[in-house]
C-alpha atoms as a PDB file:
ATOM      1  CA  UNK A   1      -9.512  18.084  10.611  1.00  0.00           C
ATOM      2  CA  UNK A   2      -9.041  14.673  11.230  1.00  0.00           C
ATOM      3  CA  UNK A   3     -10.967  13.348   8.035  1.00  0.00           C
ATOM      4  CA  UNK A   4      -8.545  15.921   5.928  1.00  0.00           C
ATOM      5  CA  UNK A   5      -5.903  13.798   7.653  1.00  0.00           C
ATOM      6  CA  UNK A   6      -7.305  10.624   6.892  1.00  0.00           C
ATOM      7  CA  UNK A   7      -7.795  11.711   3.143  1.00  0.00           C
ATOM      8  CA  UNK A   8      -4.395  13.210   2.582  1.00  0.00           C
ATOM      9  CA  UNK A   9      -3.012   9.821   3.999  1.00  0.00           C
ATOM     10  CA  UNK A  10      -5.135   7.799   1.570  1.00  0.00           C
ATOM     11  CA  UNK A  11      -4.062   9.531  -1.208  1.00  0.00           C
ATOM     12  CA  UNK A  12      -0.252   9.486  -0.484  1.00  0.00           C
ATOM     13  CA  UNK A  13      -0.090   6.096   0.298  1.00  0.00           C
ATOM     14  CA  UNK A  14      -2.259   4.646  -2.780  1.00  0.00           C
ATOM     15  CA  UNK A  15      -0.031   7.037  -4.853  1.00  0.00           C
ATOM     16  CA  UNK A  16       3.299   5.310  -3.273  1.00  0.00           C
ATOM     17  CA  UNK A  17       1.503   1.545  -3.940  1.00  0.00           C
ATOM     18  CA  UNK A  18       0.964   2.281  -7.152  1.00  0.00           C
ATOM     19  CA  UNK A  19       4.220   3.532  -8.124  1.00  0.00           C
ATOM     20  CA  UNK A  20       5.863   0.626  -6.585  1.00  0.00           C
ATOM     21  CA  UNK A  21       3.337  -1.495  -8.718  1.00  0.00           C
ATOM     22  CA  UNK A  22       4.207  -0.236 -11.987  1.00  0.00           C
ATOM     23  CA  UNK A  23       7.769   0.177 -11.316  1.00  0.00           C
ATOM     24  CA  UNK A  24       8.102   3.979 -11.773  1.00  0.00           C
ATOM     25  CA  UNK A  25      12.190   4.834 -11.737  1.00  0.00           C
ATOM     26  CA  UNK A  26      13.345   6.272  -8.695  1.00  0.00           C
ATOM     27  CA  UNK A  27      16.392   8.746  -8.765  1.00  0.00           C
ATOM     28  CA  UNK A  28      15.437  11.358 -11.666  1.00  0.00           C
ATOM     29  CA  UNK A  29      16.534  14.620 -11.885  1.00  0.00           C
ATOM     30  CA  UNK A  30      13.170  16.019 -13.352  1.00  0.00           C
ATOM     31  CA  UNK A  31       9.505  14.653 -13.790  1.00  0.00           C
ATOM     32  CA  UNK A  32       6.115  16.314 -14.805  1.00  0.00           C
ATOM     33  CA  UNK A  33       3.031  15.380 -13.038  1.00  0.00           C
ATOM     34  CA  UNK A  34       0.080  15.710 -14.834  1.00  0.00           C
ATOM     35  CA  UNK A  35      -3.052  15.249 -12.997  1.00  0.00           C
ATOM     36  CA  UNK A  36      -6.355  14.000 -15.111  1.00  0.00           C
ATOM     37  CA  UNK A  37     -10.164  14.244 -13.738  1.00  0.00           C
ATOM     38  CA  UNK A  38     -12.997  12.859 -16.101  1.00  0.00           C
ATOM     39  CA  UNK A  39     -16.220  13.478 -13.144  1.00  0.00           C
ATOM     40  CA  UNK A  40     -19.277  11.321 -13.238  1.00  0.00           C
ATOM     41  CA  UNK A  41     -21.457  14.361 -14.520  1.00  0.00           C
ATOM     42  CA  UNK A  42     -20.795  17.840 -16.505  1.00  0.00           C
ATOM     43  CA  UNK A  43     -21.398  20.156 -13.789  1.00  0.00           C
ATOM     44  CA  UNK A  44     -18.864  23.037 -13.813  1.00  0.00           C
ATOM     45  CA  UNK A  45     -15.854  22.449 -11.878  1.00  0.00           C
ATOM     46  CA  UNK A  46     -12.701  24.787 -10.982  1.00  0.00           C
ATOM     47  CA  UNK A  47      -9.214  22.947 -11.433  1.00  0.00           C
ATOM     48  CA  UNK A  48      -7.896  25.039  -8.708  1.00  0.00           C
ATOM     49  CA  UNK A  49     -10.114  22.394  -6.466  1.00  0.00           C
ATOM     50  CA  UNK A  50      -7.893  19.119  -7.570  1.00  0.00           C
ATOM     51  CA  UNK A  51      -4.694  20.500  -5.949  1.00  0.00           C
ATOM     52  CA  UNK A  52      -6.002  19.765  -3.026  1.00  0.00           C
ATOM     53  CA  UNK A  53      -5.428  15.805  -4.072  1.00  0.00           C
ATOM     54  CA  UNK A  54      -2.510  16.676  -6.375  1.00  0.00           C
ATOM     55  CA  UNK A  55      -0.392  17.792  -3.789  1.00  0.00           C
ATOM     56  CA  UNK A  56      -0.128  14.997  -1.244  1.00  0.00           C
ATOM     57  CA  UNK A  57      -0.111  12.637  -5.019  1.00  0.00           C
ATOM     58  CA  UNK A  58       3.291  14.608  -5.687  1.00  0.00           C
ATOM     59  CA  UNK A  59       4.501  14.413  -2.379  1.00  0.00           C
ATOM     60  CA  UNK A  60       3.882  10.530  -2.019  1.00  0.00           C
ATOM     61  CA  UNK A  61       6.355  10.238  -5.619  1.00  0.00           C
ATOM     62  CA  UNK A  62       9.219  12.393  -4.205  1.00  0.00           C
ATOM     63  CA  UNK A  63      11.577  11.246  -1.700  1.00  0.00           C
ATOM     64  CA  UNK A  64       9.113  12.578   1.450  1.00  0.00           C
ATOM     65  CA  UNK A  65      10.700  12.424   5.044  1.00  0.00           C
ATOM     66  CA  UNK A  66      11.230   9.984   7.437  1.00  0.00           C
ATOM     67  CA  UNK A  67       7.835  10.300   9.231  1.00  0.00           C
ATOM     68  CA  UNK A  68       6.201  10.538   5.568  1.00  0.00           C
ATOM     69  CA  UNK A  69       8.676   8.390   2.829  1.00  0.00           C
ATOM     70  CA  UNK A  70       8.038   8.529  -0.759  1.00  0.00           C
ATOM     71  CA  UNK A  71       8.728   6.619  -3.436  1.00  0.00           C
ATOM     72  CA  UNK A  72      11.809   8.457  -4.733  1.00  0.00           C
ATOM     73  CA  UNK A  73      10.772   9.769  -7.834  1.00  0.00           C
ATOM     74  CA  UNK A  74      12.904  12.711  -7.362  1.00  0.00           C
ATOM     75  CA  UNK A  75      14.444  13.990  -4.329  1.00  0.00           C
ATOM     76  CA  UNK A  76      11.489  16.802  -3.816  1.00  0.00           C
ATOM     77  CA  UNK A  77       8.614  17.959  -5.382  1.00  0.00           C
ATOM     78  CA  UNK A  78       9.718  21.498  -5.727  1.00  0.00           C
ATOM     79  CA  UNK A  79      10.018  23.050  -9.058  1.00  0.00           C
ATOM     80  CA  UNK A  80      13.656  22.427  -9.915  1.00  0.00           C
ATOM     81  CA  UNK A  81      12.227  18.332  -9.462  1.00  0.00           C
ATOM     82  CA  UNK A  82       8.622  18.580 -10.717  1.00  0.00           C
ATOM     83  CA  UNK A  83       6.876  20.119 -12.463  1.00  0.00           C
ATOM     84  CA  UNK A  84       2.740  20.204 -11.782  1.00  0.00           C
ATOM     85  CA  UNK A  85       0.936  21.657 -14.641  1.00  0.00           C
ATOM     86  CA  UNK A  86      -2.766  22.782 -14.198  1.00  0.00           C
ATOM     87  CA  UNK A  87      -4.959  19.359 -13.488  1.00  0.00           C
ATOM     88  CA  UNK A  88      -7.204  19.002 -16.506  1.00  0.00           C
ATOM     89  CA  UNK A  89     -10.808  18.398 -16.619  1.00  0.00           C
ATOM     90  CA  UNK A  90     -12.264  15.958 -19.144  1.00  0.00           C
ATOM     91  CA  UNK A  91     -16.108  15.690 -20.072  1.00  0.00           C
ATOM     92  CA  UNK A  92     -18.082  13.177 -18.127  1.00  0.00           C
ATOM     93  CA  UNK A  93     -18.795  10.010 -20.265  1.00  0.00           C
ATOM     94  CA  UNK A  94     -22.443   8.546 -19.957  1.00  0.00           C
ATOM     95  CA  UNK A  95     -22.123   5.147 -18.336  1.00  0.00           C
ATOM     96  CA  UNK A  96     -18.947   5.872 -16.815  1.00  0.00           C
ATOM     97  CA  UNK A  97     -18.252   6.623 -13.279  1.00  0.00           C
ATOM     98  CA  UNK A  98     -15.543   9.302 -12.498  1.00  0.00           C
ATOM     99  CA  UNK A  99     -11.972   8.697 -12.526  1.00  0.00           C
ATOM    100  CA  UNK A 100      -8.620  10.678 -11.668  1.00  0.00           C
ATOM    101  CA  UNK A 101      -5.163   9.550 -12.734  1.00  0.00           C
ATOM    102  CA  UNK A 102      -1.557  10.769 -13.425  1.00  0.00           C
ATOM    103  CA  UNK A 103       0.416  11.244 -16.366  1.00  0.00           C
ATOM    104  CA  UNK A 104       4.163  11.110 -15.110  1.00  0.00           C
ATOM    105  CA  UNK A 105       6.476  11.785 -18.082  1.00  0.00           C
ATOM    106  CA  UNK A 106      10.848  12.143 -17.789  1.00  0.00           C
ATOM    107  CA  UNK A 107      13.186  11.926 -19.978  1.00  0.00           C
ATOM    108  CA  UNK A 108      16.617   9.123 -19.208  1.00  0.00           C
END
């Protein structure tokens, strides 16, 4: 339990760095979050697996709460905010490790 903790943590907080780092806008009506995963190998894989790391990713670029903050995206990560289509699964690449990132599109 306390490793899920640990892992959720790790993946809100390098979210909310990394959205501070590129200077994402904060106070948007709407965004989509894509989610990309490119694994180290082809084994088959379920997408339904990723949302597991998707969802504290989202929750880290909304507004969060006072004992979790986000980066302000958007003021939730509920539907009428965000929008989180199906993570998509890319073919492994020989010589490349694996790698997961986020596509984060609005409109001004």
């Amino acid at each position: 339990m306390f490793a899920h903790a640990r892992k959720v943590a790790e993946v809100r907080g390098t979210v909310h760095r990394l959205a501070q780092a590129a200077a994402l806008p904060r106070g948007l009506g709407h965004v989509v979050v894509q989610m990309h995963y490119r694994p180290r190998d082809n084994r088959r894989r379920d997408t339904d697996n990723l949302i597991a790391t998707l969802k504290p990713a989202c929750d880290a670029l909304a507004a969060g709460t006072t004992r979790h903050p986000g980066y302000g995206m958007v003021p939730d990560d509920i539907p009428a905010h965000m929008a989180k289509p199906e993570p998509i699964i890319h073919q492994a690449e020989r010589g490349k490790g694996g790698a997961l990132w986020l596509e984060i599109t609005w409109e001004v």
